[in-house]
Each structure stands twice: as C-alpha cells, then as structure tokens.
C-alpha atoms as a PDB file:
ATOM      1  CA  UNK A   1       0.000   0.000   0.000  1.00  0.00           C
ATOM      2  CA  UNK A   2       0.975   3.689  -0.763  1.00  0.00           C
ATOM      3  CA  UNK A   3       1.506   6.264   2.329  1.00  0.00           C
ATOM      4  CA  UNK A   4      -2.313   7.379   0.304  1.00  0.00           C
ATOM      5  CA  UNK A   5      -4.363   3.970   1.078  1.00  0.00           C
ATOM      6  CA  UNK A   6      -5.337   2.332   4.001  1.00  0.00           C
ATOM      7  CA  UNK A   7      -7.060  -1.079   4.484  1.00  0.00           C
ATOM      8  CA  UNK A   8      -9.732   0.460   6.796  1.00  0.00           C
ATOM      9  CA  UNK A   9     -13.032   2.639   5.679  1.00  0.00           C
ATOM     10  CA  UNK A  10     -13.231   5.959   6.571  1.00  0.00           C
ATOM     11  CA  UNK A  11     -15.789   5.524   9.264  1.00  0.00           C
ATOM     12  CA  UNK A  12     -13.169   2.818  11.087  1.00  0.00           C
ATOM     13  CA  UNK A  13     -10.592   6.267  11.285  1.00  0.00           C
ATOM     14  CA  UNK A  14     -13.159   8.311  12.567  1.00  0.00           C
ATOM     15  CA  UNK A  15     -14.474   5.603  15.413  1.00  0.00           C
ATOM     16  CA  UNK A  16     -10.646   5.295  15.898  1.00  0.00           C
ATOM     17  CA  UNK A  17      -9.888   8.836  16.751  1.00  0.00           C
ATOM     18  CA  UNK A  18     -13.385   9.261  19.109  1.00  0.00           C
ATOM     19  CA  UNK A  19     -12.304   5.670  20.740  1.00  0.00           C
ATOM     20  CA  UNK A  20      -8.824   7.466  21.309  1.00  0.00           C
ATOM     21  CA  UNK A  21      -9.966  10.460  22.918  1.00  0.00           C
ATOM     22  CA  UNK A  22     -12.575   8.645  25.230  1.00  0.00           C
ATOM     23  CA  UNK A  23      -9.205   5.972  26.185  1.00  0.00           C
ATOM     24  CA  UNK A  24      -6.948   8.758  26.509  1.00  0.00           C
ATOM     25  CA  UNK A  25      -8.831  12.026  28.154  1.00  0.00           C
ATOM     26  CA  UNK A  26     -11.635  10.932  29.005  1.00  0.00           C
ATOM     27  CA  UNK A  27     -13.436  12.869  26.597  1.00  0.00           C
ATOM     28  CA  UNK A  28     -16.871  11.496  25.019  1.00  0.00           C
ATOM     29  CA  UNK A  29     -17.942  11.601  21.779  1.00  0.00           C
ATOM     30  CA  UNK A  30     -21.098  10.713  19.431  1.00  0.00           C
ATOM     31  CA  UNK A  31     -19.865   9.300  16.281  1.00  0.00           C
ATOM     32  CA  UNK A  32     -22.383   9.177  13.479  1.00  0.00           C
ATOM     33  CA  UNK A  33     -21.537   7.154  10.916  1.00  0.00           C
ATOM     34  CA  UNK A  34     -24.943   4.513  10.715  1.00  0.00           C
ATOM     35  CA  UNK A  35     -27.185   6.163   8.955  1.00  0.00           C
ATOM     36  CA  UNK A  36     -27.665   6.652   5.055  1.00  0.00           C
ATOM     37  CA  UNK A  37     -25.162   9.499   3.649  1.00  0.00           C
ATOM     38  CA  UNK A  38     -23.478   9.923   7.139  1.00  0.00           C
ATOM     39  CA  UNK A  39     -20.099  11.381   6.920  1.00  0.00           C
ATOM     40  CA  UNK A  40     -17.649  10.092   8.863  1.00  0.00           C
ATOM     41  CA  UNK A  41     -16.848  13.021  11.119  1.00  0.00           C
ATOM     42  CA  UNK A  42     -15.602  13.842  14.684  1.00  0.00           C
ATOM     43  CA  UNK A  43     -17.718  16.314  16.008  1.00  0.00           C
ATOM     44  CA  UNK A  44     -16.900  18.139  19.274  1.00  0.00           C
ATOM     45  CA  UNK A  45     -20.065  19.768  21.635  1.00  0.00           C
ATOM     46  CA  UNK A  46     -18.967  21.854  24.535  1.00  0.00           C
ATOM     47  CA  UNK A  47     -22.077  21.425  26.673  1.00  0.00           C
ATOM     48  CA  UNK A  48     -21.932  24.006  29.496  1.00  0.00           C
ATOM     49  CA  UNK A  49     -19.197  21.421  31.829  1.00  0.00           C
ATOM     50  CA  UNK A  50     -16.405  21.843  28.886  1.00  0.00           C
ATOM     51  CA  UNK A  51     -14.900  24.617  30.158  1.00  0.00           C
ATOM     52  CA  UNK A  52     -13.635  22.355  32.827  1.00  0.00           C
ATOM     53  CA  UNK A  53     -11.793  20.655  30.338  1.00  0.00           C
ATOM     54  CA  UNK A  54     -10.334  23.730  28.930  1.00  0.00           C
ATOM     55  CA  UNK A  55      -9.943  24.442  25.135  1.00  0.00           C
ATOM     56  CA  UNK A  56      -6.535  24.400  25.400  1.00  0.00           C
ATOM     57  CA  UNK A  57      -6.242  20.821  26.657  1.00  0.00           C
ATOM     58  CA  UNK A  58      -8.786  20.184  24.189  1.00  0.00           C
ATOM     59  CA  UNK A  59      -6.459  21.236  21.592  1.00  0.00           C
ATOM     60  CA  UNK A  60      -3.518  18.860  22.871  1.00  0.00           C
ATOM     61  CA  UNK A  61      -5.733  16.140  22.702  1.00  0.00           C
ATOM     62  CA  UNK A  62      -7.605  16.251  19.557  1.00  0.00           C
ATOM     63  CA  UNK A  63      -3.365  17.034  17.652  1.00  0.00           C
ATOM     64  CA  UNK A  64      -2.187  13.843  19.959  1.00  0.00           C
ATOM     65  CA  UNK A  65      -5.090  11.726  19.160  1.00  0.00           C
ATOM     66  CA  UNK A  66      -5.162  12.616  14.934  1.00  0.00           C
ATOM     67  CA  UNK A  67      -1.468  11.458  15.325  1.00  0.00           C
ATOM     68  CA  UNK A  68      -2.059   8.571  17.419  1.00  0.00           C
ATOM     69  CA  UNK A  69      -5.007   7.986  14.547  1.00  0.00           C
ATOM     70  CA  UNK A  70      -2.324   8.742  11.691  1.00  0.00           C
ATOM     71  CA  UNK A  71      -0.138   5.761  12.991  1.00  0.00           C
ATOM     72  CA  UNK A  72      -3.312   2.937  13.442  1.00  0.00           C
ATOM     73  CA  UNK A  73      -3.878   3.845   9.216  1.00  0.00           C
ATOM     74  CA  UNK A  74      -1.498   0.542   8.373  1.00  0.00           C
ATOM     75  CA  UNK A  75      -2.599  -1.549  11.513  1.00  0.00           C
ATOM     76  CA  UNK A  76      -6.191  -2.917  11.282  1.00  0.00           C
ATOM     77  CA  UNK A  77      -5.483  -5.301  13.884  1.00  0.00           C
ATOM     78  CA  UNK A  78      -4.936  -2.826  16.561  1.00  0.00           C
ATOM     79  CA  UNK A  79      -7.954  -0.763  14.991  1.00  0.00           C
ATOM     80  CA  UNK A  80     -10.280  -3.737  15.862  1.00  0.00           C
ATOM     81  CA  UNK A  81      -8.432  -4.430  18.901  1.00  0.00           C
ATOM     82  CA  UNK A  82      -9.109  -0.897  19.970  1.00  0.00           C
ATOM     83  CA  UNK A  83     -13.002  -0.873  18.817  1.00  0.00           C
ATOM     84  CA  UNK A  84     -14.190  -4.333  19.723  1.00  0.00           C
ATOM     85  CA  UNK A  85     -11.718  -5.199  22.202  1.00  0.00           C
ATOM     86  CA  UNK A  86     -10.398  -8.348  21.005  1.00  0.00           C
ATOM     87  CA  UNK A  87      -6.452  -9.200  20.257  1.00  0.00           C
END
C-alpha cells in the first residue's frame, strides 16, 4: 500500500480517533456514521461542563489523538483491537 491507502473505511478512522480520545482524556464523543449518507466526522459539543476541560487541553488532545489515529492507518489489527476489544 501507498503512504495514500489504508485497508480500513473511513468511518473505522473516525471511530478510531473518538475511541482514542474517550481511552486517553476521558473525553466522550457521538460518532455518526450509521445512517444513510453519514459522513464520517468527529464532532466536538462543549455542553456548558467543557470549560472544565479547557480548550486548550482540548487542543492537545484532539493534535495527539489525529497522530495517534495517523499511525493505526497501516494496523487494522490494533484498529479492531481498539473498537471491539479483542487481540
């Protein structure tokens, strides 16, 4: 495969990434990816208890968990390790 492909879908990366920041922060997400003509997006609320969490923390973990995201692209094993939590 070229540093361009990637065995898994883009709704797999997405999950990834939201499955990363839950693991790693603690921060919960609401991936929507079921339905007909969902795009596989990470979408970020800050309901009125964000500011706890702090924008700026928000923005060291969204960079570490795209780059934590970046290096699961060639390793679908650990991808459905990570989502279905089998080895």
């Amino acid at each position: 495969a070229s540093n361009q492909e990637t065995p898994l879908v883009s709704s797999e990366i997405s999950i990834a990434a939201c499955f990363l920041l839950f693991k790693h922060y603690g921060v919960v997400t609401i991936p929507i990816t079921g339905y007909p003509g969902a795009a596989p997006t990470l979408r970020l609320m800050m309901h009125p208890d964000g500011d706890r969490f702090g924008l700026e923390r928000l923005e060291e973990a969204l960079e570490n968990v795209i780059s934590r995201t970046v290096n699961l692209l060639q390793r679908p094993t650990e991808v459905r390790s990570l989502l279905l939590g089998t080895s």
